[in-house]
PDB file of N, CA and C in Angstrom:
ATOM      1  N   UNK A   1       0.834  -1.170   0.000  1.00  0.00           N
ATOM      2  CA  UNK A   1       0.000   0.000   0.000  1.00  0.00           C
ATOM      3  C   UNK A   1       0.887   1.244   0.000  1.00  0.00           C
ATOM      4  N   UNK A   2       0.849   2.511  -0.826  1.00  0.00           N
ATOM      5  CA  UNK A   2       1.289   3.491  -1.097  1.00  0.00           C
ATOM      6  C   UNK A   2       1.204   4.266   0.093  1.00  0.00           C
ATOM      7  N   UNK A   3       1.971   4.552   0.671  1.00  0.00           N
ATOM      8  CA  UNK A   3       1.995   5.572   1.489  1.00  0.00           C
ATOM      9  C   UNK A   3       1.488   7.542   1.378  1.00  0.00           C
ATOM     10  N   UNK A   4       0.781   7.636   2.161  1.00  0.00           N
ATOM     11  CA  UNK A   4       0.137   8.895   1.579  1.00  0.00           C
ATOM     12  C   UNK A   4       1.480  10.360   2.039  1.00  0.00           C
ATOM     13  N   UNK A   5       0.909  10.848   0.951  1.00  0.00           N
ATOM     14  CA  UNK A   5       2.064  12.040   0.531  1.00  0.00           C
ATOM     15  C   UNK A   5       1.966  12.724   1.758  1.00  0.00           C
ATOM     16  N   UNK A   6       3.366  13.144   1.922  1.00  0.00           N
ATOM     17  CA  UNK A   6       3.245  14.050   3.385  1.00  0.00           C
ATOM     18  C   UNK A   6       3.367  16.044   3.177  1.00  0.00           C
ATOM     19  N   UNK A   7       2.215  16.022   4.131  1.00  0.00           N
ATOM     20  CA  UNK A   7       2.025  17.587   3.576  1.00  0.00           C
ATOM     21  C   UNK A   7       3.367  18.442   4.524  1.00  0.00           C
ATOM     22  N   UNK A   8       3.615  19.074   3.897  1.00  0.00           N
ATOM     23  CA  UNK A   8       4.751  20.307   4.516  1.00  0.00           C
ATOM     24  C   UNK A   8       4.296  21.550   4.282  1.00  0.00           C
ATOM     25  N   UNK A   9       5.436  22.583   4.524  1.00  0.00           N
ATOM     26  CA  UNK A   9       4.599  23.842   4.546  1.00  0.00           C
ATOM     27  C   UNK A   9       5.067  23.746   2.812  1.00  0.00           C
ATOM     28  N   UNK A  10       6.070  23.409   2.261  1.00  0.00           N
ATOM     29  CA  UNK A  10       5.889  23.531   0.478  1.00  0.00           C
ATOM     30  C   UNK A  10       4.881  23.322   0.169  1.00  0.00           C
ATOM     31  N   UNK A  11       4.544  22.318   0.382  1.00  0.00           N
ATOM     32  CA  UNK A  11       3.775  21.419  -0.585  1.00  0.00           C
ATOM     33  C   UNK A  11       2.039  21.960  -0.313  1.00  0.00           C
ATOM     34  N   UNK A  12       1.554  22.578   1.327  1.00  0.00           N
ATOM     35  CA  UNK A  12       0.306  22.649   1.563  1.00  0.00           C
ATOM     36  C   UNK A  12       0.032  23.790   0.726  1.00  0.00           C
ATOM     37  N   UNK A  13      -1.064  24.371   0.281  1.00  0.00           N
ATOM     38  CA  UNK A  13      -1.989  25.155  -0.147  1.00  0.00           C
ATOM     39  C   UNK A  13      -2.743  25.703   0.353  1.00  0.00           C
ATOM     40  N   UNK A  14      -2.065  26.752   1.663  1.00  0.00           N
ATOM     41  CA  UNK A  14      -3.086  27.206   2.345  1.00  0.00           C
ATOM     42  C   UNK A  14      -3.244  28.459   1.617  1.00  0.00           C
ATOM     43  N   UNK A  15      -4.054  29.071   1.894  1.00  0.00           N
ATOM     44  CA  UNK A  15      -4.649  30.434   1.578  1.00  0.00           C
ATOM     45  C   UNK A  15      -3.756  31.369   1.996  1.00  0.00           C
ATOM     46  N   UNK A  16      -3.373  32.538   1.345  1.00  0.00           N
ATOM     47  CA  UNK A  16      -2.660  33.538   1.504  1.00  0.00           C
ATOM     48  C   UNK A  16      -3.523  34.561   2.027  1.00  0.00           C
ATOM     49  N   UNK A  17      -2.641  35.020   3.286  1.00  0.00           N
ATOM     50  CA  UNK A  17      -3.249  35.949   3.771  1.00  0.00           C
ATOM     51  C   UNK A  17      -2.905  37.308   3.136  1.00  0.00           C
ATOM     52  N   UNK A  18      -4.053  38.375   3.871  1.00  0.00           N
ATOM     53  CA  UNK A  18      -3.826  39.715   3.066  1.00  0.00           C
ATOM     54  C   UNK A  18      -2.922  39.824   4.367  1.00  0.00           C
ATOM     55  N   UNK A  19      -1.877  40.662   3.399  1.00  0.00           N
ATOM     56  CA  UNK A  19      -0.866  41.464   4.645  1.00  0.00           C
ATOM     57  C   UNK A  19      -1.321  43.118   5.217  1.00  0.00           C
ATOM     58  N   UNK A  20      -1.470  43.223   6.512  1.00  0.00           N
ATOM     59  CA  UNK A  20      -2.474  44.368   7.258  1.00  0.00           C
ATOM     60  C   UNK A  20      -1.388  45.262   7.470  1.00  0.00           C
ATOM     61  N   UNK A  21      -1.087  46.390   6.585  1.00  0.00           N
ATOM     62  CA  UNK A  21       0.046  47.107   6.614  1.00  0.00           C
ATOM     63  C   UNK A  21      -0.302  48.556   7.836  1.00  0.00           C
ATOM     64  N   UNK A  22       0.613  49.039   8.362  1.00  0.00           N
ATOM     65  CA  UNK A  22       0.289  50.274   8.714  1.00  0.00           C
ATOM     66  C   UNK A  22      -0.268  51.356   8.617  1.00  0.00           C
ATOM     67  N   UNK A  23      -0.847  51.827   9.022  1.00  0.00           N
ATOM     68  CA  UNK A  23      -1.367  53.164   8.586  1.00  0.00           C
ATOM     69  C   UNK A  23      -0.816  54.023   9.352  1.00  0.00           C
ATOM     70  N   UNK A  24      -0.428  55.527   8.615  1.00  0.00           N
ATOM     71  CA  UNK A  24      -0.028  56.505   9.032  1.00  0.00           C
ATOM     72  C   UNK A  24      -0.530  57.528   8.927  1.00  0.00           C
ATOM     73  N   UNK A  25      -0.896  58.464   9.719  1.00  0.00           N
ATOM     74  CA  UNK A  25      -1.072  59.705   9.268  1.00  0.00           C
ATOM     75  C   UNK A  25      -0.133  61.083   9.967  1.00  0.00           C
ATOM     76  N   UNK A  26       0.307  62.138   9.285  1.00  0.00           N
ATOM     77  CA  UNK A  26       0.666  62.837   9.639  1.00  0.00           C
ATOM     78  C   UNK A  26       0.009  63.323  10.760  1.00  0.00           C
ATOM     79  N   UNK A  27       0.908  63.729  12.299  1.00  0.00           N
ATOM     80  CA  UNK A  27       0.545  64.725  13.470  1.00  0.00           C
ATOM     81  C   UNK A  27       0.261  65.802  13.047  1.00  0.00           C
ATOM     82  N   UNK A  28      -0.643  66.776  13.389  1.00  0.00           N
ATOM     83  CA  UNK A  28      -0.899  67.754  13.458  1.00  0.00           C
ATOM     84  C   UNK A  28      -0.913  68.693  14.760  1.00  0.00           C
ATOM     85  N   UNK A  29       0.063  69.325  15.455  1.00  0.00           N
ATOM     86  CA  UNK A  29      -0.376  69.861  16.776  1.00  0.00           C
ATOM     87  C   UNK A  29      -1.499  70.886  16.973  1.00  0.00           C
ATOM     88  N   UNK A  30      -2.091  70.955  15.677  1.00  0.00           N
ATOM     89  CA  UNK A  30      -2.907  72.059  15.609  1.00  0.00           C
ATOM     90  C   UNK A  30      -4.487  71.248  16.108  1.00  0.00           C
ATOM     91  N   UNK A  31      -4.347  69.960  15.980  1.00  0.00           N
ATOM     92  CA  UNK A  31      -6.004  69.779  16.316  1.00  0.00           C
ATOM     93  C   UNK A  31      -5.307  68.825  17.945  1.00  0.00           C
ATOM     94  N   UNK A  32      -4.353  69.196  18.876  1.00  0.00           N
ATOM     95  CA  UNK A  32      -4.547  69.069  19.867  1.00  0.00           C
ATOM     96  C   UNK A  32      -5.042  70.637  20.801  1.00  0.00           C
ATOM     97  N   UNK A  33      -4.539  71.790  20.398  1.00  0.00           N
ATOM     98  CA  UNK A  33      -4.602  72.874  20.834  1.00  0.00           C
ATOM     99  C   UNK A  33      -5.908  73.245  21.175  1.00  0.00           C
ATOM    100  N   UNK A  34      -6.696  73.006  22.238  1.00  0.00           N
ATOM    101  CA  UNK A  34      -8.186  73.543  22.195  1.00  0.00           C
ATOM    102  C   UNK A  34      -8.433  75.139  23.148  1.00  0.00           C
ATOM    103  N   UNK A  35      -7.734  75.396  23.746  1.00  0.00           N
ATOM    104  CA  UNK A  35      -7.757  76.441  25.122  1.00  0.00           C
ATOM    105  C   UNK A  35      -6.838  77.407  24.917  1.00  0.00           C
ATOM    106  N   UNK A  36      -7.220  78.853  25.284  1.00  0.00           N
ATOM    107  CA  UNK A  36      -5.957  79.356  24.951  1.00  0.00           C
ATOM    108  C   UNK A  36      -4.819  79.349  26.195  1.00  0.00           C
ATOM    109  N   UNK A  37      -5.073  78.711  27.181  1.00  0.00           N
ATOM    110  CA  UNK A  37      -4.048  78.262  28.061  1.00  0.00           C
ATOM    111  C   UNK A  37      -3.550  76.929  27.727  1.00  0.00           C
ATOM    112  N   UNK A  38      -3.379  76.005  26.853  1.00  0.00           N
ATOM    113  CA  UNK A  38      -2.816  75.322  26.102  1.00  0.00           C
ATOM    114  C   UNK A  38      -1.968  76.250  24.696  1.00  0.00           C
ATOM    115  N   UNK A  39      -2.717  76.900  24.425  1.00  0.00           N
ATOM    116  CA  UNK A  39      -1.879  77.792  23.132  1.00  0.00           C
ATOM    117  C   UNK A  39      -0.587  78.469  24.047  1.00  0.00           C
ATOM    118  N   UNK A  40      -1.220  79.113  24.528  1.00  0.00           N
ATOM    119  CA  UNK A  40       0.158  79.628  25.559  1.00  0.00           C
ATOM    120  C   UNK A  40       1.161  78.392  26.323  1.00  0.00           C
ATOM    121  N   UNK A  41       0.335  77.694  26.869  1.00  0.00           N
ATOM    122  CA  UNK A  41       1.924  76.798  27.109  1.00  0.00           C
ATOM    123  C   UNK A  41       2.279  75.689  26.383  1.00  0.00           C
ATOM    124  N   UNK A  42       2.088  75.763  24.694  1.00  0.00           N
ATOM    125  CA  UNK A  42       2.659  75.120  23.909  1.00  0.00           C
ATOM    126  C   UNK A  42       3.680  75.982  23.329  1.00  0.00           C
ATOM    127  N   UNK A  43       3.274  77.153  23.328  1.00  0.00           N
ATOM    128  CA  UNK A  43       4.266  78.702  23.020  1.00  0.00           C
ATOM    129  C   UNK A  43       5.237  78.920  23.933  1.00  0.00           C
ATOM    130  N   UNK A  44       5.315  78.700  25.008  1.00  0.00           N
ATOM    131  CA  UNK A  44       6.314  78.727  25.958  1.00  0.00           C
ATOM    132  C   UNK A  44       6.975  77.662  26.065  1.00  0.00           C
ATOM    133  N   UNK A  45       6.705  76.329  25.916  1.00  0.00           N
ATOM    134  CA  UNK A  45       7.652  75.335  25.974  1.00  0.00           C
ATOM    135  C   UNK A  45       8.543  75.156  24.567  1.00  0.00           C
ATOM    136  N   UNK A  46       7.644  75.863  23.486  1.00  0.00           N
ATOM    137  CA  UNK A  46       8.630  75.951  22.249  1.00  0.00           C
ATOM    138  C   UNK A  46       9.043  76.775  22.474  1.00  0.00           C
ATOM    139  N   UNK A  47       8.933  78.106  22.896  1.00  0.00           N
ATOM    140  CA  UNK A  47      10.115  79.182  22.945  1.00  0.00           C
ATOM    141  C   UNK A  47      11.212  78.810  24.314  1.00  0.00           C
ATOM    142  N   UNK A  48      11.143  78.107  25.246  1.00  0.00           N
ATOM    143  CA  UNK A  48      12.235  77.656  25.909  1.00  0.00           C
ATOM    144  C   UNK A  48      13.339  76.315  24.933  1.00  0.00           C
ATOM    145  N   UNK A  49      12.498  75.524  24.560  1.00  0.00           N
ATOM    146  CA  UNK A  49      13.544  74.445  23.782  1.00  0.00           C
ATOM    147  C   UNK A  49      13.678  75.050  22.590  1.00  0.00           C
ATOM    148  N   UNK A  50      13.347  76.193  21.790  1.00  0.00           N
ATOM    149  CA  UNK A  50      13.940  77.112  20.973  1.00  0.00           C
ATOM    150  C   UNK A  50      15.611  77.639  21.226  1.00  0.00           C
ATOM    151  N   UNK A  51      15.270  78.307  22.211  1.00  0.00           N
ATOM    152  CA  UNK A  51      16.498  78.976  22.881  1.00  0.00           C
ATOM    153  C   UNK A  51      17.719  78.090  22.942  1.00  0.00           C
ATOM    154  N   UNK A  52      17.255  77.078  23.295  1.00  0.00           N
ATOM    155  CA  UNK A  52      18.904  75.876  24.092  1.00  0.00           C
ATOM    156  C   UNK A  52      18.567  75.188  22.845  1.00  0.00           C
ATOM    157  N   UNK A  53      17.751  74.748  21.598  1.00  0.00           N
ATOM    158  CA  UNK A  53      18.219  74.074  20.694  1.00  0.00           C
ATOM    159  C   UNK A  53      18.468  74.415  19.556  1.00  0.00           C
ATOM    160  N   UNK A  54      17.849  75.520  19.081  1.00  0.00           N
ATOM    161  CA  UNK A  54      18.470  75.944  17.537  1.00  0.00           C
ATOM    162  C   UNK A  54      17.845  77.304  18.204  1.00  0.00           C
ATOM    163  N   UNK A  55      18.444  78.434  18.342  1.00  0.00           N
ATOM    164  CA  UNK A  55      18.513  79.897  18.390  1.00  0.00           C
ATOM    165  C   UNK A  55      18.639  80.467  17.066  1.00  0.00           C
ATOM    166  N   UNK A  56      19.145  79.478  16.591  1.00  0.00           N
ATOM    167  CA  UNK A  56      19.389  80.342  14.892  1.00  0.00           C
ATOM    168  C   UNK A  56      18.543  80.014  13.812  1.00  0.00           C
ATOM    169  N   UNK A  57      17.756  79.209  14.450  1.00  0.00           N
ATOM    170  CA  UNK A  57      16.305  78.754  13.178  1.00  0.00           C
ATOM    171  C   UNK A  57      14.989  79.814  14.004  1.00  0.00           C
ATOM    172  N   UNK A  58      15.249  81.008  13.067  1.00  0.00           N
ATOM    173  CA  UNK A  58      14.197  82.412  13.073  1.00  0.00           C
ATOM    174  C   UNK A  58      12.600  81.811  12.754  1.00  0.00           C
ATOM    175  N   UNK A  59      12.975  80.932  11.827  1.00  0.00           N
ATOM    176  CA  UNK A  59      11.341  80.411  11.785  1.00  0.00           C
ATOM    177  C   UNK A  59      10.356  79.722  12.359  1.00  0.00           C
ATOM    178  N   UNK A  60      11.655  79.163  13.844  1.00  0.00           N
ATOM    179  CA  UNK A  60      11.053  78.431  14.560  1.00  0.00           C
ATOM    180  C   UNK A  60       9.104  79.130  15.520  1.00  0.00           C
ATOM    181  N   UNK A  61       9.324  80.109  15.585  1.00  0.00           N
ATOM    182  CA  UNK A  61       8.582  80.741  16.049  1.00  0.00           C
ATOM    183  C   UNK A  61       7.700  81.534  15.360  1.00  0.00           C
ATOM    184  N   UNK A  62       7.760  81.716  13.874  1.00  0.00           N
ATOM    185  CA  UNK A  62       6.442  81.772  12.591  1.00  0.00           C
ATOM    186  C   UNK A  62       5.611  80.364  12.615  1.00  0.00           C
ATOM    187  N   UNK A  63       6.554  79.243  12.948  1.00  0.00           N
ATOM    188  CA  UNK A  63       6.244  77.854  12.609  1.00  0.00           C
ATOM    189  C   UNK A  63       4.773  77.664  13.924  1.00  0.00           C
ATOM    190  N   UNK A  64       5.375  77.749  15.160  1.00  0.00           N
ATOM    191  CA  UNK A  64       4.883  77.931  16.586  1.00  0.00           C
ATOM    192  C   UNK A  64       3.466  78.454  16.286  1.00  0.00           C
ATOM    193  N   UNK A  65       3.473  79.858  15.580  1.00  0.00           N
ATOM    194  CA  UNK A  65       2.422  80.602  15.829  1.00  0.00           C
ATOM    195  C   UNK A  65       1.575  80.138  14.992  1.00  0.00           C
ATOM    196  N   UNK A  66       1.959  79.708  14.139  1.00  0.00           N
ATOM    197  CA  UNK A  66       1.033  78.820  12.860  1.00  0.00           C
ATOM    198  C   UNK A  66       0.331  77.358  13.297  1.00  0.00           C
ATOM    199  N   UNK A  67       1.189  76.723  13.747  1.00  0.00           N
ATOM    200  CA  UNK A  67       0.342  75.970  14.981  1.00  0.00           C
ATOM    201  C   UNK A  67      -0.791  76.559  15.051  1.00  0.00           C
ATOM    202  N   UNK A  68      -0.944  77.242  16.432  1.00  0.00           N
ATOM    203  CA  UNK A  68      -1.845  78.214  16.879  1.00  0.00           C
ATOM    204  C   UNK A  68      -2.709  78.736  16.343  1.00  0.00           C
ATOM    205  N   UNK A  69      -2.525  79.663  15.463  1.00  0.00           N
ATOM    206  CA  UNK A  69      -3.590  80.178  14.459  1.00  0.00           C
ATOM    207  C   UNK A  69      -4.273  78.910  13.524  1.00  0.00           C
ATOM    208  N   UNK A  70      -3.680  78.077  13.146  1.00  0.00           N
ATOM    209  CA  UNK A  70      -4.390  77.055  12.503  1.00  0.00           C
ATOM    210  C   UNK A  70      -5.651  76.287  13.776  1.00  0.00           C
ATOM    211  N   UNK A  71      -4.825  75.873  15.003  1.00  0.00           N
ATOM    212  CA  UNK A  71      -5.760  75.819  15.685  1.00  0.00           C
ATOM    213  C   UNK A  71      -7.215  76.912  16.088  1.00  0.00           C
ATOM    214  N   UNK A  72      -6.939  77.812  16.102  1.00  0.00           N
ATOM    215  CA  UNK A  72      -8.289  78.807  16.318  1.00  0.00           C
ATOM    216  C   UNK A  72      -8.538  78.940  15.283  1.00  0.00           C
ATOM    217  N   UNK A  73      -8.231  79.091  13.934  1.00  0.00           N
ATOM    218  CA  UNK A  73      -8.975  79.079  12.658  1.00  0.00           C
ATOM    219  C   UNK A  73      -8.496  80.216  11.835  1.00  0.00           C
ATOM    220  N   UNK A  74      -8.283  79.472  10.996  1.00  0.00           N
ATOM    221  CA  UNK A  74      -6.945  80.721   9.780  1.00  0.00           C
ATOM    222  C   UNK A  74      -7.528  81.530   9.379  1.00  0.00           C
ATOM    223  N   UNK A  75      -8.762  81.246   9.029  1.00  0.00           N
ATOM    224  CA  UNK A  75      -9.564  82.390   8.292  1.00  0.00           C
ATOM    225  C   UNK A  75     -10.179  83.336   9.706  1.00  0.00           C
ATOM    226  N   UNK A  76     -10.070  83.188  10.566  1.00  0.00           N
ATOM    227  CA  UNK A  76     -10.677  83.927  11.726  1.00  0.00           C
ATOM    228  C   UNK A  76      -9.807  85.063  12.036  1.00  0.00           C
ATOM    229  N   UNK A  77      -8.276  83.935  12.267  1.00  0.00           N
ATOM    230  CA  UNK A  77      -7.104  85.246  12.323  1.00  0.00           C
ATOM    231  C   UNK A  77      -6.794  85.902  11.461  1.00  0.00           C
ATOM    232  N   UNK A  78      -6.874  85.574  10.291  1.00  0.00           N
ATOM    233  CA  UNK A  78      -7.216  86.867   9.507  1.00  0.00           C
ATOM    234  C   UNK A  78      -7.860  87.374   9.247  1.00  0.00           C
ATOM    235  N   UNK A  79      -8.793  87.373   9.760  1.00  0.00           N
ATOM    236  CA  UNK A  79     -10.312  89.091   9.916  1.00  0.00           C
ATOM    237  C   UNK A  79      -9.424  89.736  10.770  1.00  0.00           C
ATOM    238  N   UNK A  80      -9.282  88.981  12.012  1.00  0.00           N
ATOM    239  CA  UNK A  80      -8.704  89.255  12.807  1.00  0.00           C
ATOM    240  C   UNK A  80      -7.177  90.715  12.784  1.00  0.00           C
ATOM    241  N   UNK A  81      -6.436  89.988  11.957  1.00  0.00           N
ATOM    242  CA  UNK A  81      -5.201  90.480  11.676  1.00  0.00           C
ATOM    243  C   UNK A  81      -5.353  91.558  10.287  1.00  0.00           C
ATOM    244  N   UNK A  82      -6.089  91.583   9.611  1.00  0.00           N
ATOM    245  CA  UNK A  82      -6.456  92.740   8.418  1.00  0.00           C
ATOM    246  C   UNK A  82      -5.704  91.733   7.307  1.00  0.00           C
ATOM    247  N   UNK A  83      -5.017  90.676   7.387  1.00  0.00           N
ATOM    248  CA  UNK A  83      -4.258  90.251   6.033  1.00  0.00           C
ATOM    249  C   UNK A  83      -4.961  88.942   5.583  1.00  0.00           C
ATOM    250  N   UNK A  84      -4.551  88.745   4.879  1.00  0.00           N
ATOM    251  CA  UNK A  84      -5.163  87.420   3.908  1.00  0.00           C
ATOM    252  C   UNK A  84      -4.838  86.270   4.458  1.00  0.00           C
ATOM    253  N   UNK A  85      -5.612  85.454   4.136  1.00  0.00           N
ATOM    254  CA  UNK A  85      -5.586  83.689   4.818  1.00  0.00           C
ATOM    255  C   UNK A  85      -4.554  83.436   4.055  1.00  0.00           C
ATOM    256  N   UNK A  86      -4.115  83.583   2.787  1.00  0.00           N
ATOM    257  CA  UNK A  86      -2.932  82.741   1.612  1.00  0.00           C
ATOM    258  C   UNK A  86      -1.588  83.333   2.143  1.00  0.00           C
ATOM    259  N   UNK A  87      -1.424  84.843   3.094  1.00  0.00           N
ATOM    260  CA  UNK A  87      -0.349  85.137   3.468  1.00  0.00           C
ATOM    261  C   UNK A  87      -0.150  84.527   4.865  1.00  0.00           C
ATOM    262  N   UNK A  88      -1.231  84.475   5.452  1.00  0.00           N
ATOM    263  CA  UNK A  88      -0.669  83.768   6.488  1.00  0.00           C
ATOM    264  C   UNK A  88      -0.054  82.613   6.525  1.00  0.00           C
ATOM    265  N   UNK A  89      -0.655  82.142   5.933  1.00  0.00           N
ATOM    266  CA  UNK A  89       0.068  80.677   5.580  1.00  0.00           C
ATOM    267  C   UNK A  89       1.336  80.580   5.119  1.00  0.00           C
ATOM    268  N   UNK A  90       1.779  81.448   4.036  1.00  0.00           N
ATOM    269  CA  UNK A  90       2.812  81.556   3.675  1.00  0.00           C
ATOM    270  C   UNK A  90       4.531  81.992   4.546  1.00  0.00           C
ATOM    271  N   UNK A  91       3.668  82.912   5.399  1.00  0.00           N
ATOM    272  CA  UNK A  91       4.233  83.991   6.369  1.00  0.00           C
ATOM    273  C   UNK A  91       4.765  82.876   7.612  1.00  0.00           C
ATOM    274  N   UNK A  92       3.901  81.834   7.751  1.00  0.00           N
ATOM    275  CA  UNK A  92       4.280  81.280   9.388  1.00  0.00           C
ATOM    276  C   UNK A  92       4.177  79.810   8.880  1.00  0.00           C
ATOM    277  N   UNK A  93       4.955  79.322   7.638  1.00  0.00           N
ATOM    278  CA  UNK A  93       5.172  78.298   7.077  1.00  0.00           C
ATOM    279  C   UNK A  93       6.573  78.254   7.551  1.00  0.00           C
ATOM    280  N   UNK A  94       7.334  77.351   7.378  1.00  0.00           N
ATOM    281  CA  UNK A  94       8.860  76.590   7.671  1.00  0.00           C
ATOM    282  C   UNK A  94       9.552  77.316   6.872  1.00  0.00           C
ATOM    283  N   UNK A  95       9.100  77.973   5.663  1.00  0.00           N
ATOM    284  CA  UNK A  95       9.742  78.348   4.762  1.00  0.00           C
ATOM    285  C   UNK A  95       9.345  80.202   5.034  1.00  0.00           C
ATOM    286  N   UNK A  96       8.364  80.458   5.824  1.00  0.00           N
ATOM    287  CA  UNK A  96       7.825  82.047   5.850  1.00  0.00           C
ATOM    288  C   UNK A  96       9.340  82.514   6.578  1.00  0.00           C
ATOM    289  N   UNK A  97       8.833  83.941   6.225  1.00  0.00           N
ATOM    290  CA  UNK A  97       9.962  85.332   6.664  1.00  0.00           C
ATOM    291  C   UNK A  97       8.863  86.260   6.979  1.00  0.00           C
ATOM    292  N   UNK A  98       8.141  86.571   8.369  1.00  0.00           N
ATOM    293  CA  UNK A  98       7.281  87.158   9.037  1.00  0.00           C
ATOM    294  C   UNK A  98       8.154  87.960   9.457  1.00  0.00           C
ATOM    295  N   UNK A  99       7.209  89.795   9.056  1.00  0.00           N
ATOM    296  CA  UNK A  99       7.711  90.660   9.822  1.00  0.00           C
ATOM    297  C   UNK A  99       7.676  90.594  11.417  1.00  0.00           C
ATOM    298  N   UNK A 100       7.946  91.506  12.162  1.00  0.00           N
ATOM    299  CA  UNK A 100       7.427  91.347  13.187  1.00  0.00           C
ATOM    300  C   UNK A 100       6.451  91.950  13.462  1.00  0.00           C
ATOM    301  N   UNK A 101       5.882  92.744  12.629  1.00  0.00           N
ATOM    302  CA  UNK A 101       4.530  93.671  13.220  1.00  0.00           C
ATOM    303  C   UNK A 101       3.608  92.530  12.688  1.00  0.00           C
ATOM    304  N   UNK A 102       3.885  91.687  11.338  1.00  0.00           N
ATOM    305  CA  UNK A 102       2.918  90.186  11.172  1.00  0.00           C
ATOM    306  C   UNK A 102       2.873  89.219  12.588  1.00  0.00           C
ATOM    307  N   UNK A 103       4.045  89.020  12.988  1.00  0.00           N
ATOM    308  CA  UNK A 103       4.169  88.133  14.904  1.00  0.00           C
ATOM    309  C   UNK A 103       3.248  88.746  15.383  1.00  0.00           C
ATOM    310  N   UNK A 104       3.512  90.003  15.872  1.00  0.00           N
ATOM    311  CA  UNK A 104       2.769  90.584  16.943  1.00  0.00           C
ATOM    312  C   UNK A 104       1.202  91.090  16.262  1.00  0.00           C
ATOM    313  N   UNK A 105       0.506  90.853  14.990  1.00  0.00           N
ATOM    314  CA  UNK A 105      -0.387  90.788  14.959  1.00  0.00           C
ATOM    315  C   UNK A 105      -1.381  89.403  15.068  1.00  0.00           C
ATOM    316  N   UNK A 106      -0.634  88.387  14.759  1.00  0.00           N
ATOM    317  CA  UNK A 106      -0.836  87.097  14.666  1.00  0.00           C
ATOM    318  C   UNK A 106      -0.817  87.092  16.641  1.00  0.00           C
ATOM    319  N   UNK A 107      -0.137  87.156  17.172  1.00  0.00           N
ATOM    320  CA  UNK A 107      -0.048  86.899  18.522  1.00  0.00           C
ATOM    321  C   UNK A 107      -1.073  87.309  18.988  1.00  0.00           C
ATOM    322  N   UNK A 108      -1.280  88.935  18.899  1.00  0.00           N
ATOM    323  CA  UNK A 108      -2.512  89.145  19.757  1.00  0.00           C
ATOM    324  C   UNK A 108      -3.871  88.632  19.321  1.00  0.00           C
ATOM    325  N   UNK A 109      -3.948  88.404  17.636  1.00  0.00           N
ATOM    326  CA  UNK A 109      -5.178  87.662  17.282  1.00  0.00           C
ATOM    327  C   UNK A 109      -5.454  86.520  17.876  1.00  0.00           C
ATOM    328  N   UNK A 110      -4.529  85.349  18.351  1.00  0.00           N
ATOM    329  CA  UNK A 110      -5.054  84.545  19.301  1.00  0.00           C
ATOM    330  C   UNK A 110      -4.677  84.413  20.579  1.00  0.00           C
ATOM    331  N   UNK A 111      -4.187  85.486  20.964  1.00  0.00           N
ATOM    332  CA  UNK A 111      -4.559  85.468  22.840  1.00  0.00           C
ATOM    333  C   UNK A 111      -3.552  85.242  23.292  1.00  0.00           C
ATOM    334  N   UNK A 112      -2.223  85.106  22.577  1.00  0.00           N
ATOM    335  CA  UNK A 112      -1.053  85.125  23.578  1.00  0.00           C
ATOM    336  C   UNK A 112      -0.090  86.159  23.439  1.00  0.00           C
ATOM    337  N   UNK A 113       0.651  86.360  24.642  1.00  0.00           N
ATOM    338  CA  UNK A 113       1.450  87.383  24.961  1.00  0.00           C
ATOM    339  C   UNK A 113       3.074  86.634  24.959  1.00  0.00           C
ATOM    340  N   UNK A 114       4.229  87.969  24.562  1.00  0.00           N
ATOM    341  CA  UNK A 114       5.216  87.123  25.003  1.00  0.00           C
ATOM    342  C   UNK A 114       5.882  88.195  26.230  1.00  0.00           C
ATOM    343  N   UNK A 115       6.938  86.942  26.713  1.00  0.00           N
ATOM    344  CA  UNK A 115       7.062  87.864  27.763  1.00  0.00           C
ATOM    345  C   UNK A 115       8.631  87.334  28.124  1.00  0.00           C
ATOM    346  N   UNK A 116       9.385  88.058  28.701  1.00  0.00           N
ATOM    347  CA  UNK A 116      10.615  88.207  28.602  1.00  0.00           C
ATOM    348  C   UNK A 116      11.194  88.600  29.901  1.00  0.00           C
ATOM    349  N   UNK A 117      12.024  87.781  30.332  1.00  0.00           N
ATOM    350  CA  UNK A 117      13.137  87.370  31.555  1.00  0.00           C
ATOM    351  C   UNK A 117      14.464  87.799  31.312  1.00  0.00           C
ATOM    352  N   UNK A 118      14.708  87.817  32.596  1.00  0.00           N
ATOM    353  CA  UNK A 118      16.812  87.774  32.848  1.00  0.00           C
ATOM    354  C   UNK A 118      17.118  86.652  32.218  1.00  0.00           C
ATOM    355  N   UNK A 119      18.141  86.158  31.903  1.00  0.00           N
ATOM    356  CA  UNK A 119      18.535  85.428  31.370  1.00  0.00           C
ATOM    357  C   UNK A 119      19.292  84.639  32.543  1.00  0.00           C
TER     358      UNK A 119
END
């Protein structure tokens, strides 16, 4: 009598599974920000690890405020601020060069102040 064929993992025919890949999505810190005492001490803990980690990246703090304003609503801060939603964006992008009278209009449009110590 023939001996019956022995199954292995070659030889079986199981069904291929679908492979369940990751999903990612980009963070946004802008849809954690709900309070403006969260806006403010997300602004202060970036302007302290600003200081001791890159002092020389100027945009770090267009970047910050853009956060922020995206959280309260771009088109709001700019009623707010007299300038256009397409400059703001542009202005407090990674790549913006914000005056400072743009900072300090953007700042007071959503409720934070800066404020300045001895060193």
């Amino acid at each position: 009598m023939p001996r019956p064929k022995r199954i292995t993992a070659t030889t079986r025919k199981a069904p291929l599974r679908k492979s369940v890949g990751t999903k990612t999505v980009r963070y946004d810190v802008a849809t954690q920000l709900r309070t403006s005492k969260e806006m403010a001490a997300y602004l202060d803990a970036y302007l302290e690890a600003w200081l001791v980690e890159a002092p020389d990246d100027i945009s770090g703090i267009a970047r910050a405020l853009g956060d922020i304003a995206r959280a309260c609503g771009m088109s709001k801060v700019a009623r707010q601020t007299g300038l256009s939603r397409e400059s703001l964006y542009k202005a407090l992008s990674a790549d913006g060069n914000p005056s400072f009278a743009t900072v300090m209009k953007v700042a007071n449009a959503v409720g934070v102040r800066f404020h300045a110590s001895a060193a």
